[in-house]
Structure formats: C-alpha cells, structure tokens
N, C-alpha and C. Protein backbone atom coordinates (compact mmCIF):
# COMPACT_ATOMS: atom_id res chain seq x y z
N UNK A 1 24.60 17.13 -51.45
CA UNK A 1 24.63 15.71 -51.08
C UNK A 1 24.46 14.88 -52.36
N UNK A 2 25.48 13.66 -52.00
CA UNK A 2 25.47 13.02 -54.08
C UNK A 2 24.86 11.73 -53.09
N UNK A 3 24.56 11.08 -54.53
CA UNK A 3 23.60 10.00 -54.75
C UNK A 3 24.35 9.15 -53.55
N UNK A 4 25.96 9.07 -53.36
CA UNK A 4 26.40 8.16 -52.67
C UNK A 4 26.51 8.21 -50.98
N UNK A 5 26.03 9.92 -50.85
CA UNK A 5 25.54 9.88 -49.14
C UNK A 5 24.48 9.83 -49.49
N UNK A 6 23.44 9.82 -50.44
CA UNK A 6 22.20 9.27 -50.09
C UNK A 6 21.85 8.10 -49.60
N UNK A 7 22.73 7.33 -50.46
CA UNK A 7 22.40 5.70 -50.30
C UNK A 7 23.27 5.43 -49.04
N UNK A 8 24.18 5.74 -48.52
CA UNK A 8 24.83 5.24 -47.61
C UNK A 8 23.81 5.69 -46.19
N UNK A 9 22.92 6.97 -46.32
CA UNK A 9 21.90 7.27 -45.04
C UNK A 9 20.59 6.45 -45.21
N UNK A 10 20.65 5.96 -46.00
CA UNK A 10 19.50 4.93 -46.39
C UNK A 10 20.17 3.60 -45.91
N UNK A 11 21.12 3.47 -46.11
CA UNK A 11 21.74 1.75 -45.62
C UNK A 11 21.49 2.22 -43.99
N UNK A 12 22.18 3.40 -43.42
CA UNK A 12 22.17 3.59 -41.86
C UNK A 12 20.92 3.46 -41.89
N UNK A 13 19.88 4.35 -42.12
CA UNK A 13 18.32 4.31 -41.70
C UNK A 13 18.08 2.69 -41.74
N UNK A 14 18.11 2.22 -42.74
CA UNK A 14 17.38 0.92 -42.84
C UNK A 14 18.29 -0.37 -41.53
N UNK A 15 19.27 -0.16 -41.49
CA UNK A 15 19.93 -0.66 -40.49
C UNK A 15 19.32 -0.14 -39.13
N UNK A 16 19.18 0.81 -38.79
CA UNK A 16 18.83 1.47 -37.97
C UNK A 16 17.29 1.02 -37.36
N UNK A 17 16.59 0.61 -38.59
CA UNK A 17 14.91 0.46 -38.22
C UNK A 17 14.94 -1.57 -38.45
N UNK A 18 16.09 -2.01 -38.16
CA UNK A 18 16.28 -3.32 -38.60
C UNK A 18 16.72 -3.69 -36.99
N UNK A 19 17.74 -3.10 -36.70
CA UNK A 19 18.00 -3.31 -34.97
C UNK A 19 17.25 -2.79 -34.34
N UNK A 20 16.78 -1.64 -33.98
CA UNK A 20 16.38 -1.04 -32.91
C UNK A 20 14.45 -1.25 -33.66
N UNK A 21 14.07 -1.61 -34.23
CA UNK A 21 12.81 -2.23 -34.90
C UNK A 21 12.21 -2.40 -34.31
N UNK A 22 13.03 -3.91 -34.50
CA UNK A 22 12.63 -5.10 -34.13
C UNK A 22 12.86 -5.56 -32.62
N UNK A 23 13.45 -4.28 -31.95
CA UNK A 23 13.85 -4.53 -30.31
C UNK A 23 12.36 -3.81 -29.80
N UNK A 24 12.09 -2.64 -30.26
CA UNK A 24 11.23 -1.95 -30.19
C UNK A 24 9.88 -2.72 -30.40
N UNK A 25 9.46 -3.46 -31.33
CA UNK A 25 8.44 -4.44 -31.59
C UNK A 25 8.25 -5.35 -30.22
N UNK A 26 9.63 -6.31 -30.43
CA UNK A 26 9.64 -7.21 -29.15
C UNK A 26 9.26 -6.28 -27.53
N UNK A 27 9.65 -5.22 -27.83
CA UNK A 27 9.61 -4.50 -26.14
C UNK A 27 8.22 -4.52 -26.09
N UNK A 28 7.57 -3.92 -26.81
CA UNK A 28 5.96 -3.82 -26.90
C UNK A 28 5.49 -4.99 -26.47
N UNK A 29 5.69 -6.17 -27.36
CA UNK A 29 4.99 -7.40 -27.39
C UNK A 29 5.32 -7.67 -25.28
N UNK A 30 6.68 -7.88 -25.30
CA UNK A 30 6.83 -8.16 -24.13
C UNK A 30 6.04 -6.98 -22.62
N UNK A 31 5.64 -5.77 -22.76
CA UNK A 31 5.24 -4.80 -22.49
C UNK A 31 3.58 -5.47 -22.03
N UNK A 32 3.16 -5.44 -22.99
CA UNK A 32 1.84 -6.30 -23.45
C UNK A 32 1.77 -7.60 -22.38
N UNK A 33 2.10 -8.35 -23.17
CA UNK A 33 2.29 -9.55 -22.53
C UNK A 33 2.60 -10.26 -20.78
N UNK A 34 3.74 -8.92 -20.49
CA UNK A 34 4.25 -8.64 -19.19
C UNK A 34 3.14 -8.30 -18.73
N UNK A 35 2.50 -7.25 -18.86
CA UNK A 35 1.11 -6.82 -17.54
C UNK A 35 -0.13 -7.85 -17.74
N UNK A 36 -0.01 -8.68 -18.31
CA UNK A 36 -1.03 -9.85 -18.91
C UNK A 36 -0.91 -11.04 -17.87
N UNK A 37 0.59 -11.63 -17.34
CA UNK A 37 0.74 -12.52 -16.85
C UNK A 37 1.02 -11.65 -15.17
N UNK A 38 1.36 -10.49 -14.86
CA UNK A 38 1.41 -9.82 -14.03
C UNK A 38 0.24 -9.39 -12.76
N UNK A 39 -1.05 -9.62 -14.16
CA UNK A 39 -2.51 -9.40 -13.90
C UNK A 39 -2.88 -11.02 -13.02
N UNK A 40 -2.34 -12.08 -14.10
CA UNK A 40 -2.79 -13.10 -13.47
C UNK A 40 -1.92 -13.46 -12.40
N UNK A 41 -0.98 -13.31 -12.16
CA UNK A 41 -0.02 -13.52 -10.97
C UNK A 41 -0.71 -12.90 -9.67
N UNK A 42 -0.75 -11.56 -9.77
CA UNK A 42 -1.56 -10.94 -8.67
C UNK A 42 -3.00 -11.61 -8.23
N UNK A 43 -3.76 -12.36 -9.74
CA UNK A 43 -4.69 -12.80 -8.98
C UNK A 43 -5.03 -14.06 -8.16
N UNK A 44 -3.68 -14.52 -8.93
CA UNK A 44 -3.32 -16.09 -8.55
C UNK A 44 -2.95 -15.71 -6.82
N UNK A 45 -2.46 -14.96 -6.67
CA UNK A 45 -1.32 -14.27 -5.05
C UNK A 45 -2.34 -14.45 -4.13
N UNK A 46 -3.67 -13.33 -4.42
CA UNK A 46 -4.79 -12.72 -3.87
C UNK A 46 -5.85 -14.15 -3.34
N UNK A 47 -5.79 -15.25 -4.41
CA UNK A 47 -6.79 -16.29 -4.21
C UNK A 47 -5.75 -17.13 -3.05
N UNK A 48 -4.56 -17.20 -3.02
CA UNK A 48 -3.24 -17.90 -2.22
C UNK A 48 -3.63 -17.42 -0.47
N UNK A 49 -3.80 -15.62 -0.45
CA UNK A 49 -3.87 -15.45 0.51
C UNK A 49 -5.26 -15.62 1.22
N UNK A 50 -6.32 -16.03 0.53
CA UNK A 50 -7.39 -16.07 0.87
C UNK A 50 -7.84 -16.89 1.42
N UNK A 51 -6.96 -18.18 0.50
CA UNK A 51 -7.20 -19.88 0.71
C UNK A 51 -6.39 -20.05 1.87
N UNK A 52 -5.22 -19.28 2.02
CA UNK A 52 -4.40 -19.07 3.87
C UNK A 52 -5.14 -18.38 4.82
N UNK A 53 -5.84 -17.98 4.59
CA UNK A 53 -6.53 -17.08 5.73
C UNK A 53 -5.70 -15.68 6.22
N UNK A 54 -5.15 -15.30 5.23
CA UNK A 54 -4.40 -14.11 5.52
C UNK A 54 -5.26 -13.08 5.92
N UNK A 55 -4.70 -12.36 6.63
CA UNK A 55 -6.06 -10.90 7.58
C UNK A 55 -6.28 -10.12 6.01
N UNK A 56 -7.09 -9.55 6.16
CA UNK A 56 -7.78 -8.50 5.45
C UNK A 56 -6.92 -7.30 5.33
N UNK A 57 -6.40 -6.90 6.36
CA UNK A 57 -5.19 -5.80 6.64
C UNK A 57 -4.42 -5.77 5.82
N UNK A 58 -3.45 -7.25 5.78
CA UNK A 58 -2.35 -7.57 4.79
C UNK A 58 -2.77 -8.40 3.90
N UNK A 59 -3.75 -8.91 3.26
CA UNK A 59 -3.87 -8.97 2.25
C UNK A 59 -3.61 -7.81 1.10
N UNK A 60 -4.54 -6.64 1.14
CA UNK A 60 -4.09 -5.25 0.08
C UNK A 60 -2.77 -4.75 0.08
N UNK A 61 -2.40 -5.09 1.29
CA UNK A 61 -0.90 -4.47 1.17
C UNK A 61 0.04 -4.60 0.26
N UNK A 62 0.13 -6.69 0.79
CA UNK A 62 1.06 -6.79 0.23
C UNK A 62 0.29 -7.65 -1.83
N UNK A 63 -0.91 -7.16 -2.30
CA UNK A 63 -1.24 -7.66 -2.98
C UNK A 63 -0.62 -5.98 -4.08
N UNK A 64 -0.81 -4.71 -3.68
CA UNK A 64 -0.22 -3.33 -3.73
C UNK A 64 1.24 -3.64 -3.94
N UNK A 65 2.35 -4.06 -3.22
CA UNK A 65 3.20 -4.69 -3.11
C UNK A 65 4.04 -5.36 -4.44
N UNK A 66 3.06 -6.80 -4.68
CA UNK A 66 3.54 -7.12 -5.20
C UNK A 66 3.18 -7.19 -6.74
N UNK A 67 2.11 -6.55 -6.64
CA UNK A 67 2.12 -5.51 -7.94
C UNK A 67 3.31 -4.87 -8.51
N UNK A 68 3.63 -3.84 -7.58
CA UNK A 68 4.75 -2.65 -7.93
C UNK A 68 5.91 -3.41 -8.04
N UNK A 69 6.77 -4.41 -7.30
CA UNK A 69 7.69 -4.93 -7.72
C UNK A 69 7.57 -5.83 -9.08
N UNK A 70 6.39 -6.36 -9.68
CA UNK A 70 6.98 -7.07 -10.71
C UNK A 70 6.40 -6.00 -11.87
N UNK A 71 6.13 -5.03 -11.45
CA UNK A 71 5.91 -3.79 -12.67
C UNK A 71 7.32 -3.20 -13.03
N UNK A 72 7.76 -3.04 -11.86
CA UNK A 72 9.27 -2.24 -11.54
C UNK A 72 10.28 -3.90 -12.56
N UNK A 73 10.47 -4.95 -12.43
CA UNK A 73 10.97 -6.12 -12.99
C UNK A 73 10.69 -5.74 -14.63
N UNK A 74 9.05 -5.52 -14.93
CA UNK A 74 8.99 -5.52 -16.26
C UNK A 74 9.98 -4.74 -16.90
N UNK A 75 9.74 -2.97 -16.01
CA UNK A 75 10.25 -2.14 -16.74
C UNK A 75 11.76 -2.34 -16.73
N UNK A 76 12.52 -2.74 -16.11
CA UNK A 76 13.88 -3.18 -16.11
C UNK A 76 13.80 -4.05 -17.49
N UNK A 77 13.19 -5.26 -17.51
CA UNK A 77 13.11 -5.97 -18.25
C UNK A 77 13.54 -5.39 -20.19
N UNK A 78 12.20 -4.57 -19.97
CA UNK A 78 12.04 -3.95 -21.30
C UNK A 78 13.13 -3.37 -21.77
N UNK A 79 13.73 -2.52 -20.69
CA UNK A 79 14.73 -1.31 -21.09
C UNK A 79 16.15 -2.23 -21.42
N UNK A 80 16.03 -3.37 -21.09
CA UNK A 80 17.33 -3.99 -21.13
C UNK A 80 16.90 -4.60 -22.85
N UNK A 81 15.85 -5.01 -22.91
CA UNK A 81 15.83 -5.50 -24.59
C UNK A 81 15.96 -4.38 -25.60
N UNK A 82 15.51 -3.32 -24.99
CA UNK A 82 15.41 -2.33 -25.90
C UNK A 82 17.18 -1.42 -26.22
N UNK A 83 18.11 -1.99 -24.86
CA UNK A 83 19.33 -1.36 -25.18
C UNK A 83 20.57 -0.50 -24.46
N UNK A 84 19.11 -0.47 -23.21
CA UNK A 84 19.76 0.51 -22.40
C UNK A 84 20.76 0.03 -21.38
N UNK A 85 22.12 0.26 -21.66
CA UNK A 85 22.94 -0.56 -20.58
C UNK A 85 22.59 -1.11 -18.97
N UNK A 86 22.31 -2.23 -18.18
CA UNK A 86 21.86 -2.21 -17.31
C UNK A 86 22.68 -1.33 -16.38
N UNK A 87 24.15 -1.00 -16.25
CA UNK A 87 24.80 -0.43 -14.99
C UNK A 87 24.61 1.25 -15.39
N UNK A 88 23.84 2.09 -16.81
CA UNK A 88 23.48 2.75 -16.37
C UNK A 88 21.91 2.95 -16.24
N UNK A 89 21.26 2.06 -16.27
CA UNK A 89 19.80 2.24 -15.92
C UNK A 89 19.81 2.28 -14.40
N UNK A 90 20.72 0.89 -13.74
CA UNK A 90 20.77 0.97 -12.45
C UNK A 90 21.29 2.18 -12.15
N UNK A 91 22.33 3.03 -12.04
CA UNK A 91 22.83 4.49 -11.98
C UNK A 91 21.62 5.29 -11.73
N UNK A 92 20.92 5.56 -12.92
CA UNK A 92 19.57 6.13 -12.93
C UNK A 92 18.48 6.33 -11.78
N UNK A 93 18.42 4.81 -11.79
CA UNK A 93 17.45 4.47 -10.72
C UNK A 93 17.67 4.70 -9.18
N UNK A 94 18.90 4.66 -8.99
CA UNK A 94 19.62 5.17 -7.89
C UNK A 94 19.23 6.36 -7.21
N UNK A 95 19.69 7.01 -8.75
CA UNK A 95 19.83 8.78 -8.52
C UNK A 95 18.34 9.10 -7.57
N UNK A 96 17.40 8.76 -9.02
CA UNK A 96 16.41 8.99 -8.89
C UNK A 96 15.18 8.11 -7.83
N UNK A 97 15.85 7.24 -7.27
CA UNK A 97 15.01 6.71 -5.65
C UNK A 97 15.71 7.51 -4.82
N UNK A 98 17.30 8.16 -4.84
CA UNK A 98 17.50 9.26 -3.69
C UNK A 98 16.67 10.48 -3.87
N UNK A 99 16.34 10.87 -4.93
CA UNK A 99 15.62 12.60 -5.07
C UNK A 99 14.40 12.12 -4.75
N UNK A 100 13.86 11.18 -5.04
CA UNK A 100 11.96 11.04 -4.24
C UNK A 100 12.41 10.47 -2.79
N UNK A 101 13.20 9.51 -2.40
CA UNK A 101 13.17 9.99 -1.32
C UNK A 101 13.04 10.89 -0.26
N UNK A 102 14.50 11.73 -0.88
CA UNK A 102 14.64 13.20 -0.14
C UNK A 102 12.87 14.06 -0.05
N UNK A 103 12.39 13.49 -0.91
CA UNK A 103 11.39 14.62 -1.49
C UNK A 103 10.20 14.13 -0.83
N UNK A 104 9.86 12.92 -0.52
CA UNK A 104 8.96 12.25 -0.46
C UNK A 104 8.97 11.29 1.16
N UNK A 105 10.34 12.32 2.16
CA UNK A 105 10.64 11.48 3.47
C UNK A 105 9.24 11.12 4.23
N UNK A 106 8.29 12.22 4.34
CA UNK A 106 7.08 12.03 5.08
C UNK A 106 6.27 10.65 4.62
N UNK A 107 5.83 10.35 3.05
CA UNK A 107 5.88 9.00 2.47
C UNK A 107 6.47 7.99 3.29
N UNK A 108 7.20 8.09 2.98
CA UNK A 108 8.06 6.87 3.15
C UNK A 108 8.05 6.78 4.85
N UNK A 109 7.83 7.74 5.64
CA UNK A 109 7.53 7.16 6.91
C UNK A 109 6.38 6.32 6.92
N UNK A 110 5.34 7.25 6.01
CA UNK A 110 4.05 6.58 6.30
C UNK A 110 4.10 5.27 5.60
N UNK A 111 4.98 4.66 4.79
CA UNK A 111 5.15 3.15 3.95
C UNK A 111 5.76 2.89 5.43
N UNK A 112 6.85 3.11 6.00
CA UNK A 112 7.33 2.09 7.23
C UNK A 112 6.30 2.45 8.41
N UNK A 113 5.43 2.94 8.40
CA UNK A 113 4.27 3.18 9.73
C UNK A 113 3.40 2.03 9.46
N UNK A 114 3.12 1.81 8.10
CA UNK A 114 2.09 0.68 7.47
C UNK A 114 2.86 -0.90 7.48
N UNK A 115 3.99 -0.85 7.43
CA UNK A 115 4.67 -2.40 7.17
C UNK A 115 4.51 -2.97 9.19
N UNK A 116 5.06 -1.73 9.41
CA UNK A 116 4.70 -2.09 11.28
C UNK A 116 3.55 -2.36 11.62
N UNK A 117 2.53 -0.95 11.60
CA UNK A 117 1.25 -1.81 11.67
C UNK A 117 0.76 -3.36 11.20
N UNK A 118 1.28 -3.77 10.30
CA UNK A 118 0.55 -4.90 9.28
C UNK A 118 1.69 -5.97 10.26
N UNK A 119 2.67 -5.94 10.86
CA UNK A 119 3.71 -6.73 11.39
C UNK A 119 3.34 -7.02 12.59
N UNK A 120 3.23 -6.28 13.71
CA UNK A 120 3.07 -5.89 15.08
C UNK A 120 1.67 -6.17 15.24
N UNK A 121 0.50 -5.51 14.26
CA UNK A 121 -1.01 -5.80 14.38
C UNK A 121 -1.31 -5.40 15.73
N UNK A 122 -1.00 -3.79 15.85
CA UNK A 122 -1.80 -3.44 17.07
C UNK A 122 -2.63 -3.39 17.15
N UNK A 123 -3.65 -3.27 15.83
CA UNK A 123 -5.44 -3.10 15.59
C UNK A 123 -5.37 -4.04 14.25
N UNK A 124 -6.22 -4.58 13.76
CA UNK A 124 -6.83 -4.62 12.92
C UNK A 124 -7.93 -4.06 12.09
N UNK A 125 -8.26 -4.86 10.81
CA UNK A 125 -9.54 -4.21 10.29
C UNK A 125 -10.81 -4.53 11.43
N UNK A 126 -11.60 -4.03 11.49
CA UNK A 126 -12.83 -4.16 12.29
C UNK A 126 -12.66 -3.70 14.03
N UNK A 127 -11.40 -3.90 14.10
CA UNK A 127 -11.40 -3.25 15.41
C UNK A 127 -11.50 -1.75 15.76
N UNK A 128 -12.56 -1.29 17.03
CA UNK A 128 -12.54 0.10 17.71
C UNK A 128 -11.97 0.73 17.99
N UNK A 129 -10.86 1.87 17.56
CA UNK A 129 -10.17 1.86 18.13
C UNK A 129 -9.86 3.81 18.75
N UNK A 130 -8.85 4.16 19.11
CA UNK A 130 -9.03 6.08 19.43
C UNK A 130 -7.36 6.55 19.36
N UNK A 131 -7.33 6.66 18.14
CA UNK A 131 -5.68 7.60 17.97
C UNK A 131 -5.95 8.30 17.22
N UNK A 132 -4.98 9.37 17.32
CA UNK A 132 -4.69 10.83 17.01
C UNK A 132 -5.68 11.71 16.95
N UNK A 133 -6.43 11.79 18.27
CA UNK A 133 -8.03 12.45 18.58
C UNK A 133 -8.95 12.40 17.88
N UNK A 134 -9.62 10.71 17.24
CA UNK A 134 -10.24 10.58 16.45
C UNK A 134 -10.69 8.61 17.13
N UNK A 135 -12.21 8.20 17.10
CA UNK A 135 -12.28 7.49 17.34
C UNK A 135 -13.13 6.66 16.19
N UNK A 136 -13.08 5.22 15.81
CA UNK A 136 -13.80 4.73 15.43
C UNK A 136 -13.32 3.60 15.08
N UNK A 137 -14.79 2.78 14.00
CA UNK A 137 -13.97 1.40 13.65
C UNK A 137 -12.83 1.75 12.62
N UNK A 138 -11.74 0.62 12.34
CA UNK A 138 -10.80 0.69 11.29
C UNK A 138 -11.57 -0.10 9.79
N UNK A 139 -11.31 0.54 8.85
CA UNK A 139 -12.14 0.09 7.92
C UNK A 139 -11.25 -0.61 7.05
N UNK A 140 -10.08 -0.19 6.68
CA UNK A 140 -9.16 -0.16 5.67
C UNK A 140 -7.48 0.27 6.23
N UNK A 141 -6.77 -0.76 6.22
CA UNK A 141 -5.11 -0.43 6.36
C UNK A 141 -4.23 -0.08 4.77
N UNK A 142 -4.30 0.97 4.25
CA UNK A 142 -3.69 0.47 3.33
C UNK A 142 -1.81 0.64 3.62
N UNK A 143 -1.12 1.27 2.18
CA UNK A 143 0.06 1.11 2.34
C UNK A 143 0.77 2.83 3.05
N UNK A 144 0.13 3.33 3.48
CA UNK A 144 0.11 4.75 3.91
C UNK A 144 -1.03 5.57 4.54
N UNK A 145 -2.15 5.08 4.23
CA UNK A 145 -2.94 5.78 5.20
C UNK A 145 -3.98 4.44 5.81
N UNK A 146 -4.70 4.77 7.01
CA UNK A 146 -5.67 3.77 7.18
C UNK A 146 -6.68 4.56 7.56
N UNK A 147 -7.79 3.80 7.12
CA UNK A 147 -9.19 4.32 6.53
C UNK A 147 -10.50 4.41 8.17
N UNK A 148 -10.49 4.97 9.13
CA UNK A 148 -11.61 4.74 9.98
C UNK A 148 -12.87 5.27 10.00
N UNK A 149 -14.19 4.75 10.17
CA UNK A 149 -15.34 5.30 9.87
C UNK A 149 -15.84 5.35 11.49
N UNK A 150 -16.14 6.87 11.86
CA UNK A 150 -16.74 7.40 12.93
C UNK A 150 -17.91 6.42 13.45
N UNK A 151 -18.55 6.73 14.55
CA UNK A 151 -19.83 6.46 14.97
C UNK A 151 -20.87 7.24 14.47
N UNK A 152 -20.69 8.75 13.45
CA UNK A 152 -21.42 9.10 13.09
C UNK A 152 -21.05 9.00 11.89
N UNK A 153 -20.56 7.88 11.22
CA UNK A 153 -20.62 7.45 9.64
C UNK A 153 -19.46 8.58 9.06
N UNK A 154 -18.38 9.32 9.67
CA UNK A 154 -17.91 9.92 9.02
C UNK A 154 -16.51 9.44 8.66
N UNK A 155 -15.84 8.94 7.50
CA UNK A 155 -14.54 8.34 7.17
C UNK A 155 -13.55 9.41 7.60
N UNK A 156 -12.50 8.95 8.42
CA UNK A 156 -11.64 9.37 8.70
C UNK A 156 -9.64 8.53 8.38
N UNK A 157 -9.01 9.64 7.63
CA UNK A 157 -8.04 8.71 6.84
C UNK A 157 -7.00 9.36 7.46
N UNK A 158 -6.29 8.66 8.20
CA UNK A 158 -5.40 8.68 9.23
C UNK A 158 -3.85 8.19 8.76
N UNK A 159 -2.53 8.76 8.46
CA UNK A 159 -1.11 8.57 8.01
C UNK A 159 -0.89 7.60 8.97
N UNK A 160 -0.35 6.60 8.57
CA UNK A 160 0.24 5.30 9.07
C UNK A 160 1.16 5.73 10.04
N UNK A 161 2.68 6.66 9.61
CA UNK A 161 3.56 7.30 10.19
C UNK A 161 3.32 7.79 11.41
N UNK A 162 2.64 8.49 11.99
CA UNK A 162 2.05 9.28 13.22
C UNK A 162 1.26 8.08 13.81
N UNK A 163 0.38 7.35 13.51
CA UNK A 163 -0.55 6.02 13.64
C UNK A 163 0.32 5.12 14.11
N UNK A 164 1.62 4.65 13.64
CA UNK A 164 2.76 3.40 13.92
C UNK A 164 3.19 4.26 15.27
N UNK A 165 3.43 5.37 15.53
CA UNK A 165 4.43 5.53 17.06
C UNK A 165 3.69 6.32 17.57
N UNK A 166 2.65 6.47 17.47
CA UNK A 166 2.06 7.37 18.98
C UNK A 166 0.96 6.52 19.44
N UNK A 167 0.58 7.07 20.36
CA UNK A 167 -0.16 5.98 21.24
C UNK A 167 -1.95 5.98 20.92
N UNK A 168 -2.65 4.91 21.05
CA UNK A 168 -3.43 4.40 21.43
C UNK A 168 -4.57 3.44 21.43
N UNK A 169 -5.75 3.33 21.47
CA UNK A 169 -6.31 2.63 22.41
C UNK A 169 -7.24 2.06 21.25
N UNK A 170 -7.17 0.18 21.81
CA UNK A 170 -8.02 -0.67 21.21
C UNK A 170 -8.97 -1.03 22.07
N UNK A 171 -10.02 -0.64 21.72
CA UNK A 171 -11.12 -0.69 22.27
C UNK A 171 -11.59 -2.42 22.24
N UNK A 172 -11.15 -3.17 21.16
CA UNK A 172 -11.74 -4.63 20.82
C UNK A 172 -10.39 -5.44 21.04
N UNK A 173 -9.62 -5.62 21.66
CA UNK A 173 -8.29 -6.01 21.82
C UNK A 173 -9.12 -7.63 22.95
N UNK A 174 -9.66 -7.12 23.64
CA UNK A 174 -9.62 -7.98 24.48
C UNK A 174 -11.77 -8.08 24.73
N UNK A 175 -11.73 -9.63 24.92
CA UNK A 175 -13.07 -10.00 24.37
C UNK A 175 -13.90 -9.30 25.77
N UNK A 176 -13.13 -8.64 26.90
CA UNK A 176 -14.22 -8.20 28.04
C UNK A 176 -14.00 -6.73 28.30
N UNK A 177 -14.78 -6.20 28.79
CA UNK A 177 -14.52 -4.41 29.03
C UNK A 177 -15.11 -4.25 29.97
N UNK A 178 -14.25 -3.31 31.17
CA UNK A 178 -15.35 -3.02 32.29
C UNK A 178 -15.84 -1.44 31.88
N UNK A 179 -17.40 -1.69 32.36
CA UNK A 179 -17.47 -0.03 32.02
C UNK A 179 -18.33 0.91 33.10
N UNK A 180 -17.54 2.34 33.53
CA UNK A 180 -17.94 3.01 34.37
C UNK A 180 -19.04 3.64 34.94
N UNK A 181 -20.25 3.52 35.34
CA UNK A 181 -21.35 4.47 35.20
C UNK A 181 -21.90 4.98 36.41
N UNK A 182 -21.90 6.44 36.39
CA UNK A 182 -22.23 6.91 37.46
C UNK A 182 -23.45 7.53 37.24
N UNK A 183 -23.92 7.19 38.47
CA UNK A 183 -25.47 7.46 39.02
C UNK A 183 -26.35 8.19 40.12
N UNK A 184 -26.55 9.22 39.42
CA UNK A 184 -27.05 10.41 40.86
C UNK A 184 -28.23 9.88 41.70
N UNK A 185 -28.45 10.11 42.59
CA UNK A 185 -29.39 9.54 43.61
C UNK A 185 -30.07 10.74 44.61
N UNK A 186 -31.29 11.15 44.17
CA UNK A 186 -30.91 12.55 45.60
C UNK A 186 -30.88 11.95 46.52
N UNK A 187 -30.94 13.31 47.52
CA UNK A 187 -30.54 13.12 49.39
C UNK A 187 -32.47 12.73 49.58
N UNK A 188 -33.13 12.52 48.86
CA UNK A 188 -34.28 12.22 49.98
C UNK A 188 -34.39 10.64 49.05
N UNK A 189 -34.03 10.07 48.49
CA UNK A 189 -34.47 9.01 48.10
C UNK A 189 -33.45 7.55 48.60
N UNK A 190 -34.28 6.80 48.39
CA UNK A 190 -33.48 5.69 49.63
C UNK A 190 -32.59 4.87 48.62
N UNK A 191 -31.41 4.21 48.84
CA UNK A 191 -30.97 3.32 48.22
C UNK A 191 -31.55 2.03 47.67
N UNK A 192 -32.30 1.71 48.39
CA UNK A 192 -33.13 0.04 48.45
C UNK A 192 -34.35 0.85 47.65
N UNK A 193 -34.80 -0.39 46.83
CA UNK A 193 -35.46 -0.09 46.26
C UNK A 193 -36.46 -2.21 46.25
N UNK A 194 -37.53 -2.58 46.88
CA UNK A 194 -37.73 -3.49 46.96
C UNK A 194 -36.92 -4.65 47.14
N UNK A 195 -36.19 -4.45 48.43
CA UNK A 195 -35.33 -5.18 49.19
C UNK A 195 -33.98 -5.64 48.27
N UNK A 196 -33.86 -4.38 46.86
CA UNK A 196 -33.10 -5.03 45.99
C UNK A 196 -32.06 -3.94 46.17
N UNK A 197 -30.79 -3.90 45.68
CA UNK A 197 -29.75 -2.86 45.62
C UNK A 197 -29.50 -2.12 44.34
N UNK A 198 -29.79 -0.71 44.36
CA UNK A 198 -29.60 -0.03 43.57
C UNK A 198 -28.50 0.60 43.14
N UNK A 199 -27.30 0.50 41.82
CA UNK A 199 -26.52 0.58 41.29
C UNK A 199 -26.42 1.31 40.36
C-alpha cells in the first residue's frame, strides 16, 4: 500500500467520521433529550387524568401505553437521523411485529382481554369479585394481568385473556345484596321466642 491509498483511506475515514459523526452525536443528544421530554409528557398525561377523574383501572394502562408509543416514535425517530432508510426500517418492523406476534399470540390476547376490561368495566379496582375459581378484592388492572388480593391476604394475578370472556361474578356491582342464612332449630324447641319471631 503507497502513500497514495493511504491518504485516500484517510480522506474516506475522515469523511466517514464527519457524516455519520456527527449523525451519531445528534442521535445521542436527541436519544437523551427524547426520554427527557417523554418523562415529562407522561407526567404531564398522569396529572391530566387525575385532574379528569379518570378510574384508577385506566389510568396505568393507558399511562403504560403511552409510554411505549412515544418510545417506539423516538426510536423511529433516531434511526431515521442516523440513516436508516425509513421503507426499510418499516419492512423490519413488520417482519418482526409478525414473529412476536406469532410467538407471543397468548400475550396479545391477554393485551385485548385488558383493553376490554378497561372499556366494558365489568369490575373495577376495589371491587369483590369470583372468576376463574378464585375470589377476592381487585387490586390492580394492569395491561395483561390483574392483580386480586384474597380474604386471606393472598395476591392472586389473574391473565386478562381468560378474565375478558369467561364468566363471573361482581360481588360490589350493585349497592344491595340479599343474603341466605340457614338456621337449624330442633324438633323440641319452639319457634317464638318472647312473642317475637325467630329467623
């Protein structure tokens, strides 16, 4: 190698660390910067839904939510300063939301078991409730599982998916409850009990 491919891989290198540098610098800065205003967006969202009176349920959801979409924005963002053609990043992204799909179908029921729940609001947080042979309060909806704590303090974390279409029962749905109680009485003892009725 003579002096004149030296200098000519030195013009490429230095060209080389002159474009893709200074894209590389900016990606960072913007990288940086992006989860900075991302941070405050979410918290700005979170104080929005609070000051609305949004349920407790869907508040995390969609605060989870909209997290991941403007993370997913950044990284588009970046990859486009840094070079990477957008129609094949989009290509990419394609591919690769069909293979976690395929891979990940049970997920993704339990993401559409959770958007229903949070839509429909068959239970809420705090309500009693008894599905999939398990009873208690609901503590936590998140974006795939929801969180119930027993009567004997034991957390129970229940898939949204199975939770959204099978059946059952809200115990706090409605502000009155009738409730059953049966009462043995022997054969020698009388019903009346000081001209009052015993139940």
């Amino acid at each position: 190698m003579g002096l004149t491919d030296i200098a000519q891989l030195t013009d490429i290198l230095k060209e080389l660390v002159v474009t893709y540098g200074l894209r590389l610098i900016g990606a960072i800065f913007t990288l940086i910067a992006g989860l900075w205003i991302i941070r405050i967006l979410v918290r700005a969202f979170v104080r929005l839904m609070e000051k609305r009176e949004v349920s407790v349920s869907l508040r995390s959801f969609l605060k989870t939510t909209v997290r991941v979409l403007l993370k997913v924005l950044l990284v588009i963002s970046i990859a486009t300063m840094v070079g990477v053609p957008m129609t094949s990043f989009v290509a990419i992204l394609g591919a690769a939301g069909l293979a976690v799909g395929l891979a990940l179908s049970g997920t993704l029921q339990n993401f559409a078991g959770g958007v229903i729940i949070l839509l429909i609001k068959p239970f809420k947080v705090g309500d009693f409730i008894e599905a999939q042979g398990y009873t208690g309060t609901v503590k936590e909806i998140q974006i795939f599982h929801t969180f119930m704590l027993t009567v004997d303090n034991k957390t129970i974390i229940i898939p949204n998916g199975p939770l959204s279409s099978g059946s059952l029962i809200n115990f706090a749905r409605e502000p009155k409850r009738r409730v059953d109680l049966t009462v043995g009485i022997s054969y020698g003892n009388s019903l009346f009990f000081q001209n009052s009725f015993v139940c």
